[in-house]
Protein backbone atom coordinates (compact mmCIF):
# COMPACT_ATOMS: atom_id res chain seq x y z
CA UNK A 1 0.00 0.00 0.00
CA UNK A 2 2.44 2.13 0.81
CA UNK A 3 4.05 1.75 -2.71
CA UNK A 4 0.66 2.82 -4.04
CA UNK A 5 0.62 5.90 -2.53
CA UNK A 6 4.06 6.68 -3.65
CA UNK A 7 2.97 6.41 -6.90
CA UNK A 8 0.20 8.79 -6.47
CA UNK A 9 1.91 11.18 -5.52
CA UNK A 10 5.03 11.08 -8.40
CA UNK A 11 1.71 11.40 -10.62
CA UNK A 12 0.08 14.37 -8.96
CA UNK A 13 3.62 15.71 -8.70
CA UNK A 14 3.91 15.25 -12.71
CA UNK A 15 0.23 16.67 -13.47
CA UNK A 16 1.38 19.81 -11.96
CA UNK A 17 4.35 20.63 -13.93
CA UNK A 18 2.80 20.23 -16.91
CA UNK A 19 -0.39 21.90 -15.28
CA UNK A 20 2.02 25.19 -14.94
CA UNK A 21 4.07 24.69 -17.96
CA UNK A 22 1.06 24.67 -20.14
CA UNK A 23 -0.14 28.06 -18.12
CA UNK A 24 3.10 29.62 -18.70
CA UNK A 25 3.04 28.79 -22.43
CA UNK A 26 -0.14 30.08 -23.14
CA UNK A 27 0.56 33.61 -21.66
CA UNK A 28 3.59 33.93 -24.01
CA UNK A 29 1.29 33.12 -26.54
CA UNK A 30 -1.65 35.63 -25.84
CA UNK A 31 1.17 38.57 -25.10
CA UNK A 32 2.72 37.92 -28.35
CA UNK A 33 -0.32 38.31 -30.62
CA UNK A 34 -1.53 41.29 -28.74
CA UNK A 35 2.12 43.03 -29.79
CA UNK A 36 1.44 42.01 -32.86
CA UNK A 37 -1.51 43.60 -32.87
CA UNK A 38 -0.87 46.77 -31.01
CA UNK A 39 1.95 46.99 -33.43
CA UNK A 40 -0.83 46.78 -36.37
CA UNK A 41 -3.06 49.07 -35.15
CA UNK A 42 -0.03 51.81 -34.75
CA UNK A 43 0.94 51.31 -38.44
CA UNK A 44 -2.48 51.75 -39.32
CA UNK A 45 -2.84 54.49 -37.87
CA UNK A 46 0.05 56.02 -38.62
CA UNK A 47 -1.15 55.08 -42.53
CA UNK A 48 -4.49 56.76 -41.57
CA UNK A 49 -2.88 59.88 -39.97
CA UNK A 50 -0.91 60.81 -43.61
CA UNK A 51 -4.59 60.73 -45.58
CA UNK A 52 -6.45 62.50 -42.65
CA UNK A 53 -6.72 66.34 -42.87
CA UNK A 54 -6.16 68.85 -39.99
CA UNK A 55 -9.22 68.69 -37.40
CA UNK A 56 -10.36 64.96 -38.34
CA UNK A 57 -9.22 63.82 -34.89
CA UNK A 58 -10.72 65.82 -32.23
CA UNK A 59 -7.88 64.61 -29.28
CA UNK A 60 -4.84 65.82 -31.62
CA UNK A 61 -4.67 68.76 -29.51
CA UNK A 62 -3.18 66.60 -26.41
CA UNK A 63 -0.14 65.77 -28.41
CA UNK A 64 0.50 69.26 -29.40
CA UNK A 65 3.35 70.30 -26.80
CA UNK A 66 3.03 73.69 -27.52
CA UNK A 67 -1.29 73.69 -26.65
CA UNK A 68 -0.95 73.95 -22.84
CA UNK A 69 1.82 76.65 -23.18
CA UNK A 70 1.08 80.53 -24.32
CA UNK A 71 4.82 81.36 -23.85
CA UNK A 72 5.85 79.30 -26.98
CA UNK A 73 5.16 81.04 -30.63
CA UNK A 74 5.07 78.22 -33.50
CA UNK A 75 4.35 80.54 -35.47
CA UNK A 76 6.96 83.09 -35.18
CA UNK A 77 8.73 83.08 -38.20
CA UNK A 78 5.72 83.68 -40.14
CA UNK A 79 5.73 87.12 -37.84
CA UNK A 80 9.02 88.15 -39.38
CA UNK A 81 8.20 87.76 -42.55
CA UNK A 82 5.00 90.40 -42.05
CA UNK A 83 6.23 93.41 -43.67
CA UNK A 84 5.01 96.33 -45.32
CA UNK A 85 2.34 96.05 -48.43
CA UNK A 86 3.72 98.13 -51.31
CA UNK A 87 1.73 99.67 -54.68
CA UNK A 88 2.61 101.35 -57.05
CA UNK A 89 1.10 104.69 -58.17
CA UNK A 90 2.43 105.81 -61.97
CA UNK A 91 1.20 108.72 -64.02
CA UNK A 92 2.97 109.60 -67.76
CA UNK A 93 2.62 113.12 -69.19
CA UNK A 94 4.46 112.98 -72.43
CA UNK A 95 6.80 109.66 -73.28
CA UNK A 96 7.68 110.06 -69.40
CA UNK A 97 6.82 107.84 -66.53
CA UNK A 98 6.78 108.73 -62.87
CA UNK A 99 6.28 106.09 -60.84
CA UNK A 100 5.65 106.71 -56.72
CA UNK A 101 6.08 103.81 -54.26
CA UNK A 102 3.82 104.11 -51.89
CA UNK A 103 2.29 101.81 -48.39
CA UNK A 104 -1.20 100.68 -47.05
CA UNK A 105 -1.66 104.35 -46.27
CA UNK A 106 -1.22 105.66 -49.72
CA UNK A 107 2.13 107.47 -48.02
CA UNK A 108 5.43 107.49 -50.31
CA UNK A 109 7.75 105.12 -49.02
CA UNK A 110 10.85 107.01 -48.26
CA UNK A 111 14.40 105.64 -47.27
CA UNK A 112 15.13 102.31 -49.76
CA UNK A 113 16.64 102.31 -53.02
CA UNK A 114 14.04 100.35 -54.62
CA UNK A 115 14.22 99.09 -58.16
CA UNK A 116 11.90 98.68 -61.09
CA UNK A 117 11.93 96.35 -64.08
CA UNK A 118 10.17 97.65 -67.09
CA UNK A 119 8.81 95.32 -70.03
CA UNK A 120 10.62 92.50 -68.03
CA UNK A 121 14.36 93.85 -69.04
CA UNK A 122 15.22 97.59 -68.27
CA UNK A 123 15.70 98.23 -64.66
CA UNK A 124 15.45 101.88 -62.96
CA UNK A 125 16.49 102.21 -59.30
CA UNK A 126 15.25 105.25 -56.35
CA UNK A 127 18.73 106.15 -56.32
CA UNK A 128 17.74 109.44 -54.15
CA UNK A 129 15.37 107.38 -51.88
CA UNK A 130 12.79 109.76 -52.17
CA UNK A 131 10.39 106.74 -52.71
CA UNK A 132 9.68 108.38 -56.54
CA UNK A 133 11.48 106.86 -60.12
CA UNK A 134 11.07 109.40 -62.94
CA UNK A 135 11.92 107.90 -66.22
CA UNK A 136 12.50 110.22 -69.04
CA UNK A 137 12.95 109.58 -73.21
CA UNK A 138 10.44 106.38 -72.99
CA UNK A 139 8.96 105.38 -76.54
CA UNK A 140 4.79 105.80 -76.18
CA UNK A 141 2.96 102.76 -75.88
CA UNK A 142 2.25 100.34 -73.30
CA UNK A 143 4.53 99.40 -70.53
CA UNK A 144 4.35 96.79 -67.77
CA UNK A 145 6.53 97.44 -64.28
CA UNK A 146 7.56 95.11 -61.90
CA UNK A 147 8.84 96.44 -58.53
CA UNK A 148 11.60 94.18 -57.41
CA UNK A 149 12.12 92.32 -54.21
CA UNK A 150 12.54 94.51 -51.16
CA UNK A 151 13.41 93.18 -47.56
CA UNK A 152 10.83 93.75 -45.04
CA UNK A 153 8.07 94.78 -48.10
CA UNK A 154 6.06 92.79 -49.84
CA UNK A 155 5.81 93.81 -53.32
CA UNK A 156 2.82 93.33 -55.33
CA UNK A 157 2.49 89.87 -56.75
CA UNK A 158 1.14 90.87 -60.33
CA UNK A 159 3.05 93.36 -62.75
CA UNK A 160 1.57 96.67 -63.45
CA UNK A 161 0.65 98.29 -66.84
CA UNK A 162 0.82 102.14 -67.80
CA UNK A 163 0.20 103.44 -71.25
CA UNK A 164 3.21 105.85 -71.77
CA UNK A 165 1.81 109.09 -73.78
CA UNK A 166 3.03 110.30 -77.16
CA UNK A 167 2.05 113.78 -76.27
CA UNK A 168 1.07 116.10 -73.98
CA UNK A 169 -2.16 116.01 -72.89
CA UNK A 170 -3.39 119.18 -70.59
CA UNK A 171 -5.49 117.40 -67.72
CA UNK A 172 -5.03 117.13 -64.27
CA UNK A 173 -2.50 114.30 -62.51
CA UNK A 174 -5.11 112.87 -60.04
CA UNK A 175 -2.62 111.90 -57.27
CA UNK A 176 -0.34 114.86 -57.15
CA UNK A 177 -0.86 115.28 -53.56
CA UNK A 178 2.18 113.16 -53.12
CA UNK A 179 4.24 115.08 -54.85
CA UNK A 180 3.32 118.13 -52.84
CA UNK A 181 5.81 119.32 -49.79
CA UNK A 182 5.74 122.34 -46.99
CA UNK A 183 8.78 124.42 -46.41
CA UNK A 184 9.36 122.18 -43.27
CA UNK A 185 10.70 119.69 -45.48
CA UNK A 186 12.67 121.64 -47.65
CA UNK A 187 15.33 124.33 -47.29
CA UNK A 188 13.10 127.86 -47.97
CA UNK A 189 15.78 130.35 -48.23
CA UNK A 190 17.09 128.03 -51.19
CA UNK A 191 14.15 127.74 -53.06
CA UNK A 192 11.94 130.44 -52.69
CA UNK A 193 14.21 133.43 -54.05
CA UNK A 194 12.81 137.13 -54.86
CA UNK A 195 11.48 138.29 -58.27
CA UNK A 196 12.38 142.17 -58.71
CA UNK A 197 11.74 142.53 -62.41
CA UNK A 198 8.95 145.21 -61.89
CA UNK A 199 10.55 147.11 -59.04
CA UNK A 200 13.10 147.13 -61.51
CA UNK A 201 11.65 148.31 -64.07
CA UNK A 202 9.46 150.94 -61.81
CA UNK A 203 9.74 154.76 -62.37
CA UNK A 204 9.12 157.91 -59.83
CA UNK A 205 5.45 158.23 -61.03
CA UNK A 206 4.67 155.02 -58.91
CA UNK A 207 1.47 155.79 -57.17
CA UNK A 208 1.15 153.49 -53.69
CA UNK A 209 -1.84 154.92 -52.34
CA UNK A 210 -5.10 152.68 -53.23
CA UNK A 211 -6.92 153.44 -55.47
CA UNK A 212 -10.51 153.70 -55.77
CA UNK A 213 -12.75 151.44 -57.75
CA UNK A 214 -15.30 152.82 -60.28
CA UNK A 215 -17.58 151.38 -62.71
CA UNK A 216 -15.05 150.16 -64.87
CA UNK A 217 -12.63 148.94 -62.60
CA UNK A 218 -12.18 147.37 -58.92
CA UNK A 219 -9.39 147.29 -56.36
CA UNK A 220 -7.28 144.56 -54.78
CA UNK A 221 -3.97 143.09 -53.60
CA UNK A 222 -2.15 139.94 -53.85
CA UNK A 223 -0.35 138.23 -50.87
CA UNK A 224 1.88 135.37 -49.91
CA UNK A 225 3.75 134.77 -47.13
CA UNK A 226 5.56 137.90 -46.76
CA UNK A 227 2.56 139.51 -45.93
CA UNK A 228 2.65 137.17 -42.86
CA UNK A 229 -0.72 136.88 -40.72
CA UNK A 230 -3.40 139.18 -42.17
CA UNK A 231 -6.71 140.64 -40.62
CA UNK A 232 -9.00 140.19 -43.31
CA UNK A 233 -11.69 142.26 -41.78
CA UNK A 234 -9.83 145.11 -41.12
CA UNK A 235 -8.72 144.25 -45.43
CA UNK A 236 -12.62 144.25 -46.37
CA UNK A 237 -13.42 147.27 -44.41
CA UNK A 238 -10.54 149.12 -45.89
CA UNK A 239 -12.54 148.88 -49.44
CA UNK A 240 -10.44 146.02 -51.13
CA UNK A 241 -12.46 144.26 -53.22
CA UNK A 242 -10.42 141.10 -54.30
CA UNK A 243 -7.43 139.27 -53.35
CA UNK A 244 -5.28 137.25 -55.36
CA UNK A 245 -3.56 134.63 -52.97
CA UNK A 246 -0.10 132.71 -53.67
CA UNK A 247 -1.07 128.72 -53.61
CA UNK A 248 2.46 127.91 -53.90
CA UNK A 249 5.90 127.56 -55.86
CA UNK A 250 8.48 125.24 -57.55
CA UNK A 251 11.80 125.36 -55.83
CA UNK A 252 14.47 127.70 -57.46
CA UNK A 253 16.86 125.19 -56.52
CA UNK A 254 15.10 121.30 -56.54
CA UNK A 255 12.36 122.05 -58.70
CA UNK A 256 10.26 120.78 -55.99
CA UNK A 257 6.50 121.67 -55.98
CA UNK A 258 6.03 123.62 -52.57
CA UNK A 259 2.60 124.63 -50.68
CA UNK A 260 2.80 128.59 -49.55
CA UNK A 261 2.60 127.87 -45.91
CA UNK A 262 0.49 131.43 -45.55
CA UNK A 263 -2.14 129.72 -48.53
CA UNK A 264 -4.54 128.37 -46.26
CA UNK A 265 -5.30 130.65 -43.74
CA UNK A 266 -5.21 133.22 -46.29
CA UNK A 267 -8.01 131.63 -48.80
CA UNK A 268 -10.27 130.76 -45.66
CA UNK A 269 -9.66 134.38 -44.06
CA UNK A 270 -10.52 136.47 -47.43
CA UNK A 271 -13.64 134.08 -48.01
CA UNK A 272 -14.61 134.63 -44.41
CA UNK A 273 -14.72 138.18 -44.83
CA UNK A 274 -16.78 138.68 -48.11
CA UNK A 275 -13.99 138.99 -50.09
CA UNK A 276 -13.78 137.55 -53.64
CA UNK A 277 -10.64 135.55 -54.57
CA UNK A 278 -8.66 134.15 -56.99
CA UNK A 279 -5.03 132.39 -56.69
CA UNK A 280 -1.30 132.26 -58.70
CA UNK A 281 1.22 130.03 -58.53
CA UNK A 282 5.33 130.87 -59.04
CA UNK A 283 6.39 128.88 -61.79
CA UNK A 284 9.95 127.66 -62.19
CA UNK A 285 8.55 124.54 -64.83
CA UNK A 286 11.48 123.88 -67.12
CA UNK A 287 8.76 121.79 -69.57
CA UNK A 288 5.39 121.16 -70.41
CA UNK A 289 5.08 118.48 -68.26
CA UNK A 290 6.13 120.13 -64.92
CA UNK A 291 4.07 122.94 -66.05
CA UNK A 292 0.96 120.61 -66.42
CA UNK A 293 2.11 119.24 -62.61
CA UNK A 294 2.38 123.02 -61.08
CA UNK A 295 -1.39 123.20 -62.42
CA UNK A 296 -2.33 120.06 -60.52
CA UNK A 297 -1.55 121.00 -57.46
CA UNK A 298 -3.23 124.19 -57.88
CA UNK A 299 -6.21 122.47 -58.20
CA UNK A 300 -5.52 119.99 -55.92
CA UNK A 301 -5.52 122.57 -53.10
CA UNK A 302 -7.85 124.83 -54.38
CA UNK A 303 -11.06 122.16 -55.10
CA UNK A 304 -12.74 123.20 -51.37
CA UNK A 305 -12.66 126.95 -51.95
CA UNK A 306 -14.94 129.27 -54.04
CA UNK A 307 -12.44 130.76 -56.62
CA UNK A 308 -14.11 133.82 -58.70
CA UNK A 309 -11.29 135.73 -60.27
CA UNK A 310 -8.58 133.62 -62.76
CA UNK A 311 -5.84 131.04 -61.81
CA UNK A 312 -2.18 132.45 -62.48
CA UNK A 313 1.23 131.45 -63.30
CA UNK A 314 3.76 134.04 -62.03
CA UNK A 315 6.37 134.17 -65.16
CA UNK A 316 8.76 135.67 -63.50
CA UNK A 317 13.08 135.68 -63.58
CA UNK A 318 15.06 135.44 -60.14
CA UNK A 319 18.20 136.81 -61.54
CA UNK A 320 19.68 133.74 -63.25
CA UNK A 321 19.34 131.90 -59.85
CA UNK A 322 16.63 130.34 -60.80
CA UNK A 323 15.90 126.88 -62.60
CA UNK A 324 13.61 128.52 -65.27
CA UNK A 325 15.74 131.55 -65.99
CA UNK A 326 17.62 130.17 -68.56
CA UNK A 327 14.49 128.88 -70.86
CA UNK A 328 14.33 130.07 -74.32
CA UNK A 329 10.97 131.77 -75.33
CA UNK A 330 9.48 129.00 -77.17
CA UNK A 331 9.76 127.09 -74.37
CA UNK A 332 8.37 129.88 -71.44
CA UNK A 333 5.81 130.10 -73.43
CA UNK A 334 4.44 126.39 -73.92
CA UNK A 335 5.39 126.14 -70.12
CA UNK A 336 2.72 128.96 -69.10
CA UNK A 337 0.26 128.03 -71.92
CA UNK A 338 0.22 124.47 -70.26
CA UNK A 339 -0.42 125.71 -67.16
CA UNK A 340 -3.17 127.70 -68.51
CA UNK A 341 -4.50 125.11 -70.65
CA UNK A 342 -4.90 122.24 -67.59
CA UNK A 343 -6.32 125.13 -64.98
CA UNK A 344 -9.19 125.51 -68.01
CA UNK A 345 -9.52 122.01 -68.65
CA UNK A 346 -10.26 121.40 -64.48
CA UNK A 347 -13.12 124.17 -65.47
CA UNK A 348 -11.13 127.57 -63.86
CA UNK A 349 -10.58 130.69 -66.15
CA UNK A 350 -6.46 130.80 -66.22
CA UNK A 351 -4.09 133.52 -67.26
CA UNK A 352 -0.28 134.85 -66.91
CA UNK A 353 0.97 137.17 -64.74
CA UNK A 354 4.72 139.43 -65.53
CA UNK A 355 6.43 142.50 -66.02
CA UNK A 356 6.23 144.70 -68.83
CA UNK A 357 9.81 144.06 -70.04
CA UNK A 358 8.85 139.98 -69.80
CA UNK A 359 5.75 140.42 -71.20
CA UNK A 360 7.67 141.70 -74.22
CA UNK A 361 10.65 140.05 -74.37
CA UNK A 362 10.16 136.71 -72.55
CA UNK A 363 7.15 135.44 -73.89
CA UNK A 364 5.09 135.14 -77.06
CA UNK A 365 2.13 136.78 -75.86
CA UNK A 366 0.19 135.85 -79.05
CA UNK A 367 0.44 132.50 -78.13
CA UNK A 368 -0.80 133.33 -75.29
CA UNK A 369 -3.89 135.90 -76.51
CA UNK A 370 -6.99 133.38 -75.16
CA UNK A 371 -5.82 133.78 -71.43
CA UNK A 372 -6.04 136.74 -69.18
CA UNK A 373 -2.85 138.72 -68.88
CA UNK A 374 -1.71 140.38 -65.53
CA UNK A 375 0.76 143.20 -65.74
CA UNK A 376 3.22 144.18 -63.32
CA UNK A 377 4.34 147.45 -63.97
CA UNK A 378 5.11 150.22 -61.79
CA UNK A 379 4.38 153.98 -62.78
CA UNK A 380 1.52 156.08 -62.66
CA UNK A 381 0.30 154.99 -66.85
CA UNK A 382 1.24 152.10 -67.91
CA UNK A 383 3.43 152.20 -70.99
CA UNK A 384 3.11 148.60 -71.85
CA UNK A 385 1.57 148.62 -75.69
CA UNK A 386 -0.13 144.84 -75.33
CA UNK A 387 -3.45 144.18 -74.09
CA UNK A 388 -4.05 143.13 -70.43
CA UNK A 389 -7.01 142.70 -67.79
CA UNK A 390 -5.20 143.25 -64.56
CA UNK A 391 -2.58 145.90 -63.32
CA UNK A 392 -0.28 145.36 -60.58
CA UNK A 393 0.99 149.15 -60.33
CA UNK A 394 2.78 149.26 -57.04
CA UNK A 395 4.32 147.02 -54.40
CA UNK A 396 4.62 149.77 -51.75
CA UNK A 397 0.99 149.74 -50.86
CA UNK A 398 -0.38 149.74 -47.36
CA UNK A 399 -3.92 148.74 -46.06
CA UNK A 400 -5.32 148.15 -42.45
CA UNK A 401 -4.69 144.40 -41.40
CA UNK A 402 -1.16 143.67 -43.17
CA UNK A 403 1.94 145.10 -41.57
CA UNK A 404 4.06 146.16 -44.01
CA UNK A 405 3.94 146.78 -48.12
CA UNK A 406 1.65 145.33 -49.93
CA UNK A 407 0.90 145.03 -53.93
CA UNK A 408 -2.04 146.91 -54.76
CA UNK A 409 -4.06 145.56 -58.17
CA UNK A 410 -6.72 147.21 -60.35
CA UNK A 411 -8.91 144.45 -62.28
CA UNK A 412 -10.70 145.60 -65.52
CA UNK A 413 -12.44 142.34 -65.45
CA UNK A 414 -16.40 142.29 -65.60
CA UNK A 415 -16.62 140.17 -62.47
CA UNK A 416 -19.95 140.48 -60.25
CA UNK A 417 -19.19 140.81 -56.36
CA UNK A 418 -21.31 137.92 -54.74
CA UNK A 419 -19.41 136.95 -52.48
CA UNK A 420 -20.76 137.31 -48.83
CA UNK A 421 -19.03 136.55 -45.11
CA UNK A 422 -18.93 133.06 -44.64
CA UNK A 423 -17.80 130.85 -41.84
CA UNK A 424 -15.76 128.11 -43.09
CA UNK A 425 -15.09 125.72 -39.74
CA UNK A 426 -18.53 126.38 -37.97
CA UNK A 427 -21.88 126.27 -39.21
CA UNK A 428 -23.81 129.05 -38.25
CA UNK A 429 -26.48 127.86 -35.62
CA UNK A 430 -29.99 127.74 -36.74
CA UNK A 431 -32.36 130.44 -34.17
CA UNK A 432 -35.88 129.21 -33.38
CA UNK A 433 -38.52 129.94 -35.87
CA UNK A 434 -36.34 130.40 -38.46
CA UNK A 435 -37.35 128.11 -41.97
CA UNK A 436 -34.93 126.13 -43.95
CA UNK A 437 -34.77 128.47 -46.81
CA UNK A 438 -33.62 131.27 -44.61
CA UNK A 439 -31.07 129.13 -42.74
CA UNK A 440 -29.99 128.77 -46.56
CA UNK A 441 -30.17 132.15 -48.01
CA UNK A 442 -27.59 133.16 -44.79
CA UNK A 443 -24.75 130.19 -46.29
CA UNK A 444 -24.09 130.80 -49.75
CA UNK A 445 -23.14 128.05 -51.77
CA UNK A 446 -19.08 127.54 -52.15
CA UNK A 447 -18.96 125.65 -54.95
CA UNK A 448 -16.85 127.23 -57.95
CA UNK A 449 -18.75 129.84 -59.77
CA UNK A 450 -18.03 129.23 -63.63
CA UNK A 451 -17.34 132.75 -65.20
CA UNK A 452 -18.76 133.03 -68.94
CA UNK A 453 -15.69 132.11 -71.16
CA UNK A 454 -14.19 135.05 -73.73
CA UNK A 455 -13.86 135.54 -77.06
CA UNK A 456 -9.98 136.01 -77.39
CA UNK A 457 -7.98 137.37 -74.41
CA UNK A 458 -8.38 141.00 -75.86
CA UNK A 459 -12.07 141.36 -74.57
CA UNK A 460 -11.78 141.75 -70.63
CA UNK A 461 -15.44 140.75 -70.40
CA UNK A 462 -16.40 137.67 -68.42
């Protein structure tokens, strides 16, 4: 029996080991497939993750390291690369092209050399920085321009196209304004010099006392800066009847085109006080075209305010200092027709203003015979044998409300006094009871007032 039991046991003994051996083997089993399978399911997903598109799996976020922490920028470098938006802005007179770089703002872009490629092989570069590339001598026809590559800009991604003109053609450049400058930016004393050619040509007989207007004739002055701050009540009340105000000038020196720095409180002031106006603008054009670009900016700052009399160009020498002095008088002449030409064509009644002796000798005034003529000459009769409509016949004036000498005009020029005081910043408050066509009758209208056009410049008749 006891054999028996020995037995028994060995067996039991035996049963167990395998019992556990099988165990053991089947758990390798089971933990191999599921690495087989875990490892199937990753490259399926990882084959799934290349075809899905960004937002397809909703918990992507939690293996973004960046999600959970502000202080990182992924997106940094595309930060840098933000820069400035340039355009271009490109106007052509007469087989020219001026091109303006300019940002978001419509502002020239100042400071950078930039470059230009026209018709995909000639390039032009800013070489002054002034943010402007004038191109001169072009063939007419059509052009396209490329601005090149700038760091820090981006440059427009499609080419631009600019019909370059065969000839000139008198109408107003639309986005002059740029072109425009104060005497902040520029060095005054340089370019605005002193014209004496009447004061030169003046005689003892100079009368500077004002003189009375009659039915025939009407008095006024013309002022600029050197007339400094003016009371143009004290003006109106001292019988002046018009006022011819200085807009601006081209630089003696740069040929820059420069606002009067006196222009706008001088328009607003003689329109305030009832007093009719017109404007002029010192020329130094050395062509057509700047001539048609002096006009442009006359009417670029003159479109809010009521002008009655004519638009000038001052034709004037500054003693061979100037940048004009040296023209020919073929070519002073197409300068100030130009100037009169565009003025008429932007609807304003245009003429010349100079001294007897460059009336005569300067100009071809029969070129010139459809505009109204402005003579500066300084004696008691005028000895001056061509027609004209206005006479400048002193610069020694004085009047209440301008310190100092001022240039006293008589204007033989039919023109109707309607203008009334008007305030130009405030409207005038309405009163109680009062109707809207009396509120109305008390603010004249500012718009331009169209004088009747004349038959050759000989008839002073408007």
């Amino acid at each position: 029996m006891g054999s028996n039991v020995k037995r028994i046991i060995i067996l039991l003994i035996l049963f167990m080991v395998v019992a556990v051996g099988g165990i053991v083997l089947y758990d390798n089993i089971q933990s191999s497939q599921e690495v087989e399978e875990a490892a199937g399911i990753e490259e399926s997903a990882s084959e799934n993750a290349e075809s899905m598109q960004i937002g397809d799996d909703p918990r992507a976020f939690l293996g973004d390291e960046t999600f959970f922490e502000p202080d990182k920028k992924p997106y940094s470098s595309i930060e840098k690369m933000d820069g400035k938006n340039l355009s271009l802005l490109m106007t052509s007179v007469q087989k020219d092209l001026r091109i303006q770089i300019v940002d978001n703002a419509g502002k020239l872009v100042t400071g950078e050399e930039f470059c230009v490629v026209l018709n995909g092989n000639k390039e032009y570069k800013d070489e002054d920085k002034d943010g402007i590339i004038y191109i001169e001598y072009l063939r007419s026809g059509e052009y396209e321009v490329a601005l090149k590559e700038a760091s820090g800009y981006r440059v427009p991604e499609t080419n631009a196209h600019i019909t370059v003109k065969q000839s000139v053609e008198y109408v107003v450049i639309d986005d002059i304004d740029l072109l425009i400058l104060t005497e902040d930016e520029v060095d005054a004393e340089l370019e605005d010099l002193e014209a004496n050619d009447a004061v030169d040509d003046a005689d003892k007989s100079e009368i500077t006392g004002m003189q009375e207007g009659n039915a025939t004739s009407k008095t006024g002055i013309d002022v600029s800066k050197w007339n400094k701050e003016i009371d143009w009540d004290k003006v109106k009340k001292a019988g002046v009847e018009f006022a011819i105000i200085r807009v601006g000038y081209r630089g003696a020196t740069t040929g820059a085109l420069i606002e009067d720095p006196y222009f706008e409180a001088n328009i607003k002031g003689a329109i305030r006080a009832g007093i009719p106006v017109g404007v002029y603008f010192f020329t130094q054009a050395v062509n057509t075209v700047e001539a048609v670009e002096e006009a442009s900016m006359v009417t670029a700052l003159c479109k809010d305010y009521k002008i009655t009399y004519p638009v000038f160009i001052d034709v004037e020498g500054l003693g061979g200092s100037g940048r004009a002095d040296g023209l020919d008088v073929e070519t002073r002449t197409a300068v100030s027709k130009a100037f009169c030409a565009t003025m008429e064509s932007a609807g304003y009644r245009a003429g010349v203003y100079s001294s007897r002796n460059w009336l005569n000798d300067m100009l071809d005034m029969n070129e010139l015979r459809d505009y109204i003529v402005w003579l500066a000459e300084y004696r008691d009769v005028p000895i001056y044998q061509g027609y004209y409509h206005m006479w400048q016949y002193t610069s020694k004036g004085s009047v209440d409300g301008i310190e100092g000498n001022v240039d006293f005009n008589l204007s033989y020029l039919r023109i109707e006094d309607t203008a009334s005081p008007i305030l130009l910043e405030e409207e005038p408050e309405e009163q109680e009871g009062e109707g809207e066509a009396e509120t109305q009758e008390a603010v004249p209208e500012d718009e331009i007032t169209e004088p009747n056009p004349i038959q050759g410049a000989e008839n002073a008749e408007w």
